[in-house]
Protein backbone atom coordinates (compact mmCIF):
# COMPACT_ATOMS: atom_id res chain seq x y z
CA UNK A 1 46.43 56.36 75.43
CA UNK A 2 45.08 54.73 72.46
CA UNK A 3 44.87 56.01 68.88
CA UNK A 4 41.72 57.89 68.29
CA UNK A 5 40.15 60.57 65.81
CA UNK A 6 39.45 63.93 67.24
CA UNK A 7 37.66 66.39 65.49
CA UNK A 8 39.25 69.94 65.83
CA UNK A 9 39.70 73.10 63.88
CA UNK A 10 43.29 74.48 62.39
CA UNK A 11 44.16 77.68 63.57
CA UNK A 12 46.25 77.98 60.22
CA UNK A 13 46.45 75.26 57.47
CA UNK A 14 50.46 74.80 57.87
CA UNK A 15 50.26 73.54 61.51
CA UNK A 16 50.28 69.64 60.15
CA UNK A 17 52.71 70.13 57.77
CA UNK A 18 55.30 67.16 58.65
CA UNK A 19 52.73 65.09 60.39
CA UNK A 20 51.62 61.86 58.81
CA UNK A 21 49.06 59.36 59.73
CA UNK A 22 49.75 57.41 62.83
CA UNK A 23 52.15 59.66 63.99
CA UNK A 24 52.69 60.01 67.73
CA UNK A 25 51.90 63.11 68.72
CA UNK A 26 51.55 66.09 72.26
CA UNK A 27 48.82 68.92 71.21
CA UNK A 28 46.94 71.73 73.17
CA UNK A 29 43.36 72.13 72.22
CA UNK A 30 41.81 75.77 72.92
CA UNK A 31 37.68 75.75 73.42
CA UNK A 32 36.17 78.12 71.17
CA UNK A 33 32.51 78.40 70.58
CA UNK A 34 32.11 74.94 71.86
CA UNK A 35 34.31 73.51 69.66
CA UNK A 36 38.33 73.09 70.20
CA UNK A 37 40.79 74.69 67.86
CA UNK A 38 44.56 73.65 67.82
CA UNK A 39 46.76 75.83 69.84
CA UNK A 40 50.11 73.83 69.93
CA UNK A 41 51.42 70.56 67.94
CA UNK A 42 54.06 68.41 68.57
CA UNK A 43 55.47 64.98 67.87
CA UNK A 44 56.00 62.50 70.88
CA UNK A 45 58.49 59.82 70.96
């Protein structure tokens, strides 16, 4: 898929430590109060 911005909330502020812009990345959004919070983050190859 292409890049794109996504807006969703951090469960906890350390969950894009190691992540930098343009990184390639595999995530798990949870819908909360009609919004999506980050369950799971990881980098794809």
């Amino acid at each position: 898929m292409a890049a794109m911005t996504m807006n969703i909330r951090l469960k906890a502020a350390n969950q894009l430590d190691g992540f930098q812009p343009g990184d390639k990345v595999r995530f798990i959004p949870d819908k909360v109060d009609g919004g999506y919070v980050l369950r799971t983050i990881e980098k794809a190859e």
